[in-house]
C-alpha atoms as a PDB file:
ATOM      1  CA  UNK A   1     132.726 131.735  71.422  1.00  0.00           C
ATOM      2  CA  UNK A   2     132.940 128.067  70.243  1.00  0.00           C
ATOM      3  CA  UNK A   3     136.001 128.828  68.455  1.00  0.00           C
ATOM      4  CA  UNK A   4     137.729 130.286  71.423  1.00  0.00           C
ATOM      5  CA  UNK A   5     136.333 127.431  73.622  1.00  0.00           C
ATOM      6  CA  UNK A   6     137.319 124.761  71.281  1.00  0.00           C
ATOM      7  CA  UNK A   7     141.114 126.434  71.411  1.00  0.00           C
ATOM      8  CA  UNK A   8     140.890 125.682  75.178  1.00  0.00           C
ATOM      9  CA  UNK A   9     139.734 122.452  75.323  1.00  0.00           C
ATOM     10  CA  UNK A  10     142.676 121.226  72.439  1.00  0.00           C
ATOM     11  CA  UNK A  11     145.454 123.099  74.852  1.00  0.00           C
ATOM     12  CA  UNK A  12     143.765 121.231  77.691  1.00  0.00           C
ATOM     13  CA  UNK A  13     142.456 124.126  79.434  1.00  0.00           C
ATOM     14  CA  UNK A  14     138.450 122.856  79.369  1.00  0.00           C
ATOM     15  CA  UNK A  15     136.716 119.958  79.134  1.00  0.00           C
ATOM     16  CA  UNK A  16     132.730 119.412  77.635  1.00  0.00           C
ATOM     17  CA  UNK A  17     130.069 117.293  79.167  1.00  0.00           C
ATOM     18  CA  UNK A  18     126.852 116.966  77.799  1.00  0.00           C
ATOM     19  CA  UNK A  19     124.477 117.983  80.091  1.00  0.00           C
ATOM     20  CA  UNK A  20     122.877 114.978  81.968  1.00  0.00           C
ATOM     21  CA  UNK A  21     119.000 116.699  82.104  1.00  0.00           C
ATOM     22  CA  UNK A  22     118.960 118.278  78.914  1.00  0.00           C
ATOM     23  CA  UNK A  23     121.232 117.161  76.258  1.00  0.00           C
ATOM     24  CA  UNK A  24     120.979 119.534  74.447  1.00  0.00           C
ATOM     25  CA  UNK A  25     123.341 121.750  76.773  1.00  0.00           C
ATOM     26  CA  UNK A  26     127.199 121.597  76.801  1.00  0.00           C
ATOM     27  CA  UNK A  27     128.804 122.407  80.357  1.00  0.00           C
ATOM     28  CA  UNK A  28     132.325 123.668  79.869  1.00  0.00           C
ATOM     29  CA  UNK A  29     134.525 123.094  82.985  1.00  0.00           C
ATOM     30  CA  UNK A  30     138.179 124.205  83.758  1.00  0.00           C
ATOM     31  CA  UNK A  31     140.573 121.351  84.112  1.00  0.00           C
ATOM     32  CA  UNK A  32     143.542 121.380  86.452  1.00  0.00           C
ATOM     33  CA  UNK A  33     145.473 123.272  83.859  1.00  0.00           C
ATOM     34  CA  UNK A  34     143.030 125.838  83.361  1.00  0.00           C
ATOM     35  CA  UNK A  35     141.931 126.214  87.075  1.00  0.00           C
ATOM     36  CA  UNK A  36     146.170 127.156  88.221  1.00  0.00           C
ATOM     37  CA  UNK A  37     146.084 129.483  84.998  1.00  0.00           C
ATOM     38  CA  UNK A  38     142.488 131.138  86.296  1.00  0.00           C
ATOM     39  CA  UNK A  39     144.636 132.258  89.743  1.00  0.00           C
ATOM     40  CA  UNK A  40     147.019 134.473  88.727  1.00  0.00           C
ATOM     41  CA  UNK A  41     145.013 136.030  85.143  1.00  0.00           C
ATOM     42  CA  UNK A  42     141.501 137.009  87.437  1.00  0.00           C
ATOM     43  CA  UNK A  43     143.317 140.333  88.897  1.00  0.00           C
ATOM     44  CA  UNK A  44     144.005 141.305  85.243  1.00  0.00           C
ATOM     45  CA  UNK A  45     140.304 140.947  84.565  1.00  0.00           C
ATOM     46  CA  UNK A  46     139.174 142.804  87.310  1.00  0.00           C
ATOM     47  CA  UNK A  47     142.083 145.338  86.341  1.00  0.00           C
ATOM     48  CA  UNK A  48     141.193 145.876  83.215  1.00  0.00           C
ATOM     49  CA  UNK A  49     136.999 146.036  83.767  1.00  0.00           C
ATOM     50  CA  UNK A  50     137.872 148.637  86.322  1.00  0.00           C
ATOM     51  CA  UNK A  51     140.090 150.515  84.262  1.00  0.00           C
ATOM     52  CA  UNK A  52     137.230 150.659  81.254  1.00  0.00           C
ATOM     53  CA  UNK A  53     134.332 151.635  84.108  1.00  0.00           C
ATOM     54  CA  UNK A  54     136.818 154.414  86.184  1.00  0.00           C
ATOM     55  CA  UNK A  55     135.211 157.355  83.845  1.00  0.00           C
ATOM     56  CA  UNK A  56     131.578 155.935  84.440  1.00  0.00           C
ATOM     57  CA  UNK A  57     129.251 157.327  87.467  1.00  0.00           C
ATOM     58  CA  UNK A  58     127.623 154.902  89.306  1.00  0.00           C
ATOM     59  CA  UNK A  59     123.776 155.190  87.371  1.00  0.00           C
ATOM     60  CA  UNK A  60     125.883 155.221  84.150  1.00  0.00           C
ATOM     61  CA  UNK A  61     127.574 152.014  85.206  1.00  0.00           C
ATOM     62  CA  UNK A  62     124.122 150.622  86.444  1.00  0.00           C
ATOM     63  CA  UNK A  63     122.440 151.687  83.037  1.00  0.00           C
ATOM     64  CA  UNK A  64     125.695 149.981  80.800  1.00  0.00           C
ATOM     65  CA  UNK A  65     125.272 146.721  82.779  1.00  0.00           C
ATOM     66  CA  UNK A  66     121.174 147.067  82.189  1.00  0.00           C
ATOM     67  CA  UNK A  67     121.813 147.524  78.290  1.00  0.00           C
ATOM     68  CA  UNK A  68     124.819 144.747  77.925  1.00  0.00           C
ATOM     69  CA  UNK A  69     121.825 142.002  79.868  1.00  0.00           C
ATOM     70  CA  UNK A  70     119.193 143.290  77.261  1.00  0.00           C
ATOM     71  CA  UNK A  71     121.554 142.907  74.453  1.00  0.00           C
ATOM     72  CA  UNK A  72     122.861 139.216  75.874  1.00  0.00           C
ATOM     73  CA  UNK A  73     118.774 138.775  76.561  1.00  0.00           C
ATOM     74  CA  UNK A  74     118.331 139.139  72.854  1.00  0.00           C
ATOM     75  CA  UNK A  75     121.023 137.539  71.156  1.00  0.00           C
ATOM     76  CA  UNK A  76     119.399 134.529  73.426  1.00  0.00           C
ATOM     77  CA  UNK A  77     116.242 135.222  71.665  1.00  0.00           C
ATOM     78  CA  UNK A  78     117.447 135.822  68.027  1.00  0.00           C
ATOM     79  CA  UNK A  79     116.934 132.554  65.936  1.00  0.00           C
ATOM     80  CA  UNK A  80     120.839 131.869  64.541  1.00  0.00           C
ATOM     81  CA  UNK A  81     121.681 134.289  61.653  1.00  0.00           C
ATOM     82  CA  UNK A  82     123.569 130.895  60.268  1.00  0.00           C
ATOM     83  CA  UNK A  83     124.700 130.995  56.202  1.00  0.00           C
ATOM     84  CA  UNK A  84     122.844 128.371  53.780  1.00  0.00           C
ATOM     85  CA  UNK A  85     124.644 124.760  54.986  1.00  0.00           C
ATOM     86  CA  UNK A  86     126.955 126.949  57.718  1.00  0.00           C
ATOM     87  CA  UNK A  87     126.920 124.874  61.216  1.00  0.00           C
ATOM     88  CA  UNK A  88     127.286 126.837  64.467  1.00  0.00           C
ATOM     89  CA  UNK A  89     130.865 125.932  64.504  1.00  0.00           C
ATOM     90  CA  UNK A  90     131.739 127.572  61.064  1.00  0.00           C
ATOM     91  CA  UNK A  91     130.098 130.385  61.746  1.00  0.00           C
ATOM     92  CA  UNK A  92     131.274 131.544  64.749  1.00  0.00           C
END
C-alpha cells in the first residue's frame, strides 16, 4: 500500500498530512489532479466489483464481505511481520 501511495503522491495525485490529534496517523487526500482522474475511473470500479460478485447469491456476497472485514480486522491486529532492520516502507 505505501508503495502504491507513495507512486501517487510523486505523480501528484495525493498529498500526506500528519494527523493533527494523533500523529501518529497519515491522512492521504486526493489533490485536484487526482480528484478529475477519480470521475471518470469510479464506473470501472464499480464495473469490475460487479462483474467479480455477478456469480455470488446474495448470503454468499454477505458472508465474502463478513470474511474480507475479519481478515482486514486482523491484519489490523497482527504486530508487523517486518525483516531484521526492514522499515514499513521496504517491506511493503
Amino acid at each position: 500500500m505505501v508503495r502504491t501511495i507513495d507512486r501517487m503522491e510523486r505523480d501528484g495525485l495525493v498529498r500526506r498530512e500528519r494527523d493533527a490529534q494523533d500523529r501518529r496517523r497519515v491522512n492521504v487526500f486526493l489533490t485536484e489532479e487526482g480528484r478529475h482522474l477519480r470521475d471518470p475511473l469510479v464506473p470501472c470500479a464499480v464495473a469490475a466489483n460487479e462483474a467479480a460478485t455477478r456469480a455470488l447469491t446474495g448470503p454468499e456476497l454477505e458472508q465474502a464481505k463478513d470474511l474480507m472485514r475479519r481478515m482486514i480486522s486482523a491484519l489490523d491486529a497482527a504486530p508487523s511481520a517486518r525483516g531484521k532492520g526492514e522499515s514499513d516502507r521496504e517491506r511493503i
